[in-house]
N, C-alpha and C. Protein backbone atom coordinates (compact mmCIF):
# COMPACT_ATOMS: atom_id res chain seq x y z
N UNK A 1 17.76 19.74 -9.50
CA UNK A 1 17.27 19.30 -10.79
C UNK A 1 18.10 18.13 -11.32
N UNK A 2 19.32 17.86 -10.86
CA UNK A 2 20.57 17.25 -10.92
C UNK A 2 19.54 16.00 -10.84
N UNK A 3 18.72 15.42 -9.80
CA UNK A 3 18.49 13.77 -9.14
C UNK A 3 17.23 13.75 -9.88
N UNK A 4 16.82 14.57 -10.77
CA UNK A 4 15.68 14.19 -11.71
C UNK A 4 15.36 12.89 -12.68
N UNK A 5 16.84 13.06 -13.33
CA UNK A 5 16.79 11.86 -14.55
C UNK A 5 17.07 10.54 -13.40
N UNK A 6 18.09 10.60 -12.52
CA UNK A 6 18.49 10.03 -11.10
C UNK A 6 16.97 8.37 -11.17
N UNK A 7 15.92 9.75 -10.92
CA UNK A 7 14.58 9.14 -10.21
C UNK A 7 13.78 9.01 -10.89
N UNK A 8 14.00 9.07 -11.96
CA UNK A 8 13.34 8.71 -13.01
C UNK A 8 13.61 7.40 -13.46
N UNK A 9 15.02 7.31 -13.96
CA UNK A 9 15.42 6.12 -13.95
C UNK A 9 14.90 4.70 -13.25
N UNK A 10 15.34 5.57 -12.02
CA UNK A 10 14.66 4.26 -10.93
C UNK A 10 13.10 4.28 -10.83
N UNK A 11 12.51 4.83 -11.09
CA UNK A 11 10.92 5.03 -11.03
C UNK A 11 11.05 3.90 -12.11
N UNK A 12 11.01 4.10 -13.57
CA UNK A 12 11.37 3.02 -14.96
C UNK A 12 11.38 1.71 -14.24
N UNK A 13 12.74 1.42 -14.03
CA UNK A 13 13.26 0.31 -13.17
C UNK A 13 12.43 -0.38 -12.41
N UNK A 14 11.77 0.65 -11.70
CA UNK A 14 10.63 -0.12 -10.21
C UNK A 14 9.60 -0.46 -11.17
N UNK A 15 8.74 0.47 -12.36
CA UNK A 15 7.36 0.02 -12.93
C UNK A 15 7.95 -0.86 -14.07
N UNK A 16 8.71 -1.26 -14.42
CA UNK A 16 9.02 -2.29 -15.64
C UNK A 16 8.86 -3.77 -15.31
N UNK A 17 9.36 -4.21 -13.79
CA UNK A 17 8.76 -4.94 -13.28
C UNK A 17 7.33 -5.29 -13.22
N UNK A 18 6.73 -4.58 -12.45
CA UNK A 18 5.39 -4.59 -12.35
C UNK A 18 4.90 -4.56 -14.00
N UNK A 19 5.21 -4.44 -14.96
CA UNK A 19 4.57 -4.48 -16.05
C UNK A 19 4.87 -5.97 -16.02
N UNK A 20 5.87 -6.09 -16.35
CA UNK A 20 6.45 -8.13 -16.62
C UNK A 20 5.34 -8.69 -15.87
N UNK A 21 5.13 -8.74 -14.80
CA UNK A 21 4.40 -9.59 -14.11
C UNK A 21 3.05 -9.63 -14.27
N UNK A 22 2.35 -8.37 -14.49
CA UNK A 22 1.12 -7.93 -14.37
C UNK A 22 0.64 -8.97 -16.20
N UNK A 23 1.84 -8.38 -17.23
CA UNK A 23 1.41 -9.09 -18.16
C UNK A 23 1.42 -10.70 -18.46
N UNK A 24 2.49 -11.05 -17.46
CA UNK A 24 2.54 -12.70 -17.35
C UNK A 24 1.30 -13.28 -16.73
N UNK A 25 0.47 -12.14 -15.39
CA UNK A 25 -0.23 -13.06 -14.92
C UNK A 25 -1.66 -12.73 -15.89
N UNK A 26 -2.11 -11.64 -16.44
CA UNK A 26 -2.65 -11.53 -17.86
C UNK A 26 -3.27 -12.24 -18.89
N UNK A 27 -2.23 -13.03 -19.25
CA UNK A 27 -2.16 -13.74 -20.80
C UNK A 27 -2.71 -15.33 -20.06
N UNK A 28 -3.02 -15.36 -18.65
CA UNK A 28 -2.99 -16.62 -18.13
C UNK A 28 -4.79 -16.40 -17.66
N UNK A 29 -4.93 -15.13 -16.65
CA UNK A 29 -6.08 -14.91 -16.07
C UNK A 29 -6.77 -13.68 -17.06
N UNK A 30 -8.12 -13.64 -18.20
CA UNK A 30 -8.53 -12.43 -18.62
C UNK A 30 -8.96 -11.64 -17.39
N UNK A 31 -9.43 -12.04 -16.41
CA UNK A 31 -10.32 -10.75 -15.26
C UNK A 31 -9.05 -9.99 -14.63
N UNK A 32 -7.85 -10.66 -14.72
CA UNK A 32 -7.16 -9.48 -13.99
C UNK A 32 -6.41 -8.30 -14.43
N UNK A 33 -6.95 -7.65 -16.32
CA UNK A 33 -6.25 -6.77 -16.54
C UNK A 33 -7.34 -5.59 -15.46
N UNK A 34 -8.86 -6.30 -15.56
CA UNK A 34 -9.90 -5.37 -15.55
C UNK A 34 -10.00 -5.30 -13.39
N UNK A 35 -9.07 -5.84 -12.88
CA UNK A 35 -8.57 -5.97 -11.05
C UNK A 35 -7.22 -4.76 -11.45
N UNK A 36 -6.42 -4.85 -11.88
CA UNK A 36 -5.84 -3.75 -12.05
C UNK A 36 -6.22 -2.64 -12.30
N UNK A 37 -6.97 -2.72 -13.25
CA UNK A 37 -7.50 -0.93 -13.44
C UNK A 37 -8.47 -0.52 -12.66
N UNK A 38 -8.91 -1.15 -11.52
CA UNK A 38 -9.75 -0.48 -10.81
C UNK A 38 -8.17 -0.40 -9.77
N UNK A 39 -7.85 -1.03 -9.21
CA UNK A 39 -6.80 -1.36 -8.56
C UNK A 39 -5.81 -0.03 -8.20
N UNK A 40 -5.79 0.57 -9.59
CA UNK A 40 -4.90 1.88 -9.99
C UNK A 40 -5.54 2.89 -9.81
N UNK A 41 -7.70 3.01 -10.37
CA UNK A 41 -7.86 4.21 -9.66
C UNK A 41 -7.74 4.51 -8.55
N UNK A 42 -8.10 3.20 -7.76
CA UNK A 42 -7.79 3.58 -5.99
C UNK A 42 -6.70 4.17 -5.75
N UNK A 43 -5.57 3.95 -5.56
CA UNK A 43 -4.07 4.07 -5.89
C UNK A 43 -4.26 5.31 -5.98
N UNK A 44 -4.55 5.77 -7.64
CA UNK A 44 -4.50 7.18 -8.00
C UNK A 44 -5.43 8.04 -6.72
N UNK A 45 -5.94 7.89 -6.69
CA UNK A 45 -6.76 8.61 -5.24
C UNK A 45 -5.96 8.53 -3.99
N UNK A 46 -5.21 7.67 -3.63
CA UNK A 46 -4.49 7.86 -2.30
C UNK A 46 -3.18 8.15 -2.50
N UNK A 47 -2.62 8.09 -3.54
CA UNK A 47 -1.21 8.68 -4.13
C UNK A 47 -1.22 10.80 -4.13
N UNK A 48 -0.67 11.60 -3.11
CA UNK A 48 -0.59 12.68 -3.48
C UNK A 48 -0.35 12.87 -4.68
N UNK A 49 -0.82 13.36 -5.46
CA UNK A 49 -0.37 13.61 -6.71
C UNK A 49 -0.45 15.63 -6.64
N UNK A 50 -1.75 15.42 -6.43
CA UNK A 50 -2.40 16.97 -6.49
C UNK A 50 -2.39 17.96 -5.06
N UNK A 51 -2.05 16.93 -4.14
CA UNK A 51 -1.91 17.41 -2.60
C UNK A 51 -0.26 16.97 -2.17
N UNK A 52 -0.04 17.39 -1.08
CA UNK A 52 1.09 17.04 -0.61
C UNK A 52 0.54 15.82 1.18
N UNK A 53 1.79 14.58 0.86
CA UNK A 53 1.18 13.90 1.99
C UNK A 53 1.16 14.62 3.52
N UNK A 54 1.76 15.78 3.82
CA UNK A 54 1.42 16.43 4.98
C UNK A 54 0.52 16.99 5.08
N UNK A 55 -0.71 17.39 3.86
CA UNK A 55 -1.87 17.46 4.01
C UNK A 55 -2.71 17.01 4.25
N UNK A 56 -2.58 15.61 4.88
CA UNK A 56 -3.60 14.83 5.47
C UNK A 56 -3.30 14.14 6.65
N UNK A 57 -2.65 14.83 7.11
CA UNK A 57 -2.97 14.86 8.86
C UNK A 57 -2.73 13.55 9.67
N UNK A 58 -3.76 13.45 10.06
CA UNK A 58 -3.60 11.95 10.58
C UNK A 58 -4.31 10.82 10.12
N UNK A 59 -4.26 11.12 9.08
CA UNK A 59 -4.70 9.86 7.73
C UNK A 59 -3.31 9.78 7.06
N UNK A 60 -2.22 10.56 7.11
CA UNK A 60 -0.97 10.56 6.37
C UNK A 60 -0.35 9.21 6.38
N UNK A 61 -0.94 8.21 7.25
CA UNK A 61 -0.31 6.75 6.61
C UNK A 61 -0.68 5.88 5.14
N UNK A 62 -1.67 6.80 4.85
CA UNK A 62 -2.33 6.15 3.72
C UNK A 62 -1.52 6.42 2.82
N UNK A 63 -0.94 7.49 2.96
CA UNK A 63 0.61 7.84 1.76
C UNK A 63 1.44 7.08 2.19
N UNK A 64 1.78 7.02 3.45
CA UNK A 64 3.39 6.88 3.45
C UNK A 64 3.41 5.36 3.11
N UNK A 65 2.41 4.53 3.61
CA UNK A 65 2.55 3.20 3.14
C UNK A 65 2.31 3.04 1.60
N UNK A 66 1.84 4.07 0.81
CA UNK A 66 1.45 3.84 -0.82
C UNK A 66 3.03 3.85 -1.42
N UNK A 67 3.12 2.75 -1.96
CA UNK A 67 4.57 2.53 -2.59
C UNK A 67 4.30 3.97 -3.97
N UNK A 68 3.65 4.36 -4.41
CA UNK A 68 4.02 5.25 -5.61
C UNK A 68 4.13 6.40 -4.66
N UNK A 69 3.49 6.79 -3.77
CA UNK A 69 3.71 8.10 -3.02
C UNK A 69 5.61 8.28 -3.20
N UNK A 70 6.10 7.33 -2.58
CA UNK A 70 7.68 7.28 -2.85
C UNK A 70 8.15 7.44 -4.21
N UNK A 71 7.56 7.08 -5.45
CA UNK A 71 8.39 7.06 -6.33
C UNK A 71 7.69 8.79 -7.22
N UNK A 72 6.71 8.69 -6.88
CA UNK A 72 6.19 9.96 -7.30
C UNK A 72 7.23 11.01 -6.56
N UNK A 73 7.61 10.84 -5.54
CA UNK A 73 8.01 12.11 -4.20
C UNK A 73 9.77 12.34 -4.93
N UNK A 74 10.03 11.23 -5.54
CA UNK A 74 11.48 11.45 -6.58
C UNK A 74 11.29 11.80 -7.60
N UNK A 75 10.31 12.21 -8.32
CA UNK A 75 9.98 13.17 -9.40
C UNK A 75 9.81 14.34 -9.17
N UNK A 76 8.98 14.76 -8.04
CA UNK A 76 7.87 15.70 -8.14
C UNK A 76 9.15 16.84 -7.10
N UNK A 77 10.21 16.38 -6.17
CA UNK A 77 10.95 16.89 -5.10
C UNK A 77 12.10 17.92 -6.12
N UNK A 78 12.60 17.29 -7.10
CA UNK A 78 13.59 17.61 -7.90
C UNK A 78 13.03 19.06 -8.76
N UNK A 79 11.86 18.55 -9.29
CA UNK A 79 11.02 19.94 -9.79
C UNK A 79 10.54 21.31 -9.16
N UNK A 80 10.41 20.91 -7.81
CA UNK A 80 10.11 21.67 -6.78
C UNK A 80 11.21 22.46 -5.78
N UNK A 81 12.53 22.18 -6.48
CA UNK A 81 13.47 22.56 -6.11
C UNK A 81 14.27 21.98 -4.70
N UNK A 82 13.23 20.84 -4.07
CA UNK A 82 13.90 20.24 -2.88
C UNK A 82 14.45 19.01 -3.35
N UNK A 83 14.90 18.48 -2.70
CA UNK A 83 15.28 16.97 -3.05
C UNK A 83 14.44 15.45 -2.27
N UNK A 84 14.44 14.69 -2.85
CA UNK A 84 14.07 13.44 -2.53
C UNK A 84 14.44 12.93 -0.79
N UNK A 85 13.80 12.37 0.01
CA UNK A 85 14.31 12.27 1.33
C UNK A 85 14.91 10.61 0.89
N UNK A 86 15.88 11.13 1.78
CA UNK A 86 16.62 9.10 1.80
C UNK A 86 15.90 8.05 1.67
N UNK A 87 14.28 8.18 2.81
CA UNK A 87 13.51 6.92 2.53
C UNK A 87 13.00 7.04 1.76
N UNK A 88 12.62 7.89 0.48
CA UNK A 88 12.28 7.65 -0.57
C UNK A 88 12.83 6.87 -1.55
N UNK A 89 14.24 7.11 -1.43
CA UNK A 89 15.16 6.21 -2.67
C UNK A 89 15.27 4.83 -1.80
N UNK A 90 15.86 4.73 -0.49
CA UNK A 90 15.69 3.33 0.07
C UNK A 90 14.22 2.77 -0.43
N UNK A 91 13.37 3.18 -0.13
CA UNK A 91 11.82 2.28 -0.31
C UNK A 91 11.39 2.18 -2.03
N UNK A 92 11.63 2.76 -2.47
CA UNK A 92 11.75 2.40 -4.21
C UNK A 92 12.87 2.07 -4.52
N UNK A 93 13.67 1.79 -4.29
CA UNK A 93 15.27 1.08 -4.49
C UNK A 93 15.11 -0.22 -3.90
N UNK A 94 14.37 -0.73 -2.88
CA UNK A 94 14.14 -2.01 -2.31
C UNK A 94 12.98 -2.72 -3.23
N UNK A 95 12.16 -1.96 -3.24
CA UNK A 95 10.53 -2.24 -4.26
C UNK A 95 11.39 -2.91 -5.63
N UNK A 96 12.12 -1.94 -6.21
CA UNK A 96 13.15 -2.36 -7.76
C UNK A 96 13.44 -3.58 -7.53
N UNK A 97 14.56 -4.31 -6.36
CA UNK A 97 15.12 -4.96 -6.25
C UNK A 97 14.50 -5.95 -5.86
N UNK A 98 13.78 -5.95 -4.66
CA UNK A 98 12.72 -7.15 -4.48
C UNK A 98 11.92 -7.37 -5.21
N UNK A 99 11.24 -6.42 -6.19
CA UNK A 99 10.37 -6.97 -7.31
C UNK A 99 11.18 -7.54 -8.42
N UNK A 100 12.07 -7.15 -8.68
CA UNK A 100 12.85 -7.40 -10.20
C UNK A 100 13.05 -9.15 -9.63
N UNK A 101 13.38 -9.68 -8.39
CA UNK A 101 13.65 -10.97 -7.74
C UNK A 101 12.54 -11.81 -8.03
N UNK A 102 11.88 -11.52 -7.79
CA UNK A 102 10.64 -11.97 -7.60
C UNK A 102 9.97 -12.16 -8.79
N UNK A 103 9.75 -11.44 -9.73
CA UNK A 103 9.35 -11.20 -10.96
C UNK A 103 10.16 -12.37 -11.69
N UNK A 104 11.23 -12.15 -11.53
CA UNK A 104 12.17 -12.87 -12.81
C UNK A 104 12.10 -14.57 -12.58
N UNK A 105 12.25 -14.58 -10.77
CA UNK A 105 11.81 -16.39 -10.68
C UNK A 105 10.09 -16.72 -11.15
N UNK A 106 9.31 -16.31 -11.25
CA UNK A 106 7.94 -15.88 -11.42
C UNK A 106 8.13 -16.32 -13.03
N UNK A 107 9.04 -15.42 -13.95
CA UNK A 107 8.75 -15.39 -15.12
C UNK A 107 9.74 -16.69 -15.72
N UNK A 108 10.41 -17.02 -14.86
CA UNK A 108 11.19 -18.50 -15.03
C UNK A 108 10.46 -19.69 -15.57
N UNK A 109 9.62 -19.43 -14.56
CA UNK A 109 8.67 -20.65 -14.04
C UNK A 109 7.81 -20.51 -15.24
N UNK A 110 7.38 -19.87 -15.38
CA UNK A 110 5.93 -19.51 -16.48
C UNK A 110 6.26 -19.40 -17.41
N UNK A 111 7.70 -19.36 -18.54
CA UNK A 111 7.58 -18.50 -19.48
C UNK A 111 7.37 -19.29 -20.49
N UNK A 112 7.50 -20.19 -20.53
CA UNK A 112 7.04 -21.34 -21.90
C UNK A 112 5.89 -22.08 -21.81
N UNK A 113 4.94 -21.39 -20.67
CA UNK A 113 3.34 -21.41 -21.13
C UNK A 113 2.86 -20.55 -21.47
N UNK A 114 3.12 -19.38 -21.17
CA UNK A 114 2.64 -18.20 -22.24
C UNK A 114 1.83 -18.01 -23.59
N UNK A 115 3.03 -19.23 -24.26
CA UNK A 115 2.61 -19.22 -25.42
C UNK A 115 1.22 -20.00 -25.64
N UNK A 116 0.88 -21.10 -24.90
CA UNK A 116 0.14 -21.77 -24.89
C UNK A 116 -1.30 -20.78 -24.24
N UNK A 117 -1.17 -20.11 -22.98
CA UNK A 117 -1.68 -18.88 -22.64
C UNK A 117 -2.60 -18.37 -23.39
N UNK A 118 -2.14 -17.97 -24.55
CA UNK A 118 -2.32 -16.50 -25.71
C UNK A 118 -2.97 -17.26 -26.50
């Protein structure tokens, strides 16, 4: 229960990014709040949420490649009394870091059209 707040944290960390960006590219393009939200039900459908990814057999790449499957699997492991596997925190600990990179030269570049944007 200890690596709960742990992965939480970093869950925060990894989607705070993805918010920055999603809203930079936003305020620039109207059609892509409405590419995201379809974007996410898919997502939500191939993300175990309600199943576990060893329940799907030999379709189980469809999780393991879903970046939230990982950050979900550091929430949901701690509650369940097991813990998080290593490539879970490596692959959302890389996602954080390469997105937060990426994002921030992204929001460099753009941020004083924004205003003009809106």
């Amino acid at each position: 229960m200890l690596l709960w707040p742990l992965g939480l944290a970093l869950d925060m960390i990894c989607v705070s990014w993805i918010v920055l960006f999603c809203a930079t590219v936003s305020a620039r393009y109207r059609d892509v709040p409405i590419m995201i939200q379809n974007l996410l039900t898919v997502l939500l459908w191939l993300t175990p949420l309600m199943y576990f990814p060893e329940q799907l057999g030999s379709k189980r790449f469809l999780a393991d490649y879903n970046p939230f499957t990982h950050m979900i699997a550091l929430l949901r492991e701690p509650l369940l009394g097991g813990t998080p596997t290593l490539n879970d925190w490596l692959v959302v600990l890389a996602i954080a870091v390469l997105g937060w990179i990426g994002t921030l030269l992204f929001f460099a570049r753009f941020r004083a059209r924004i205003v003009y944007w809106l």
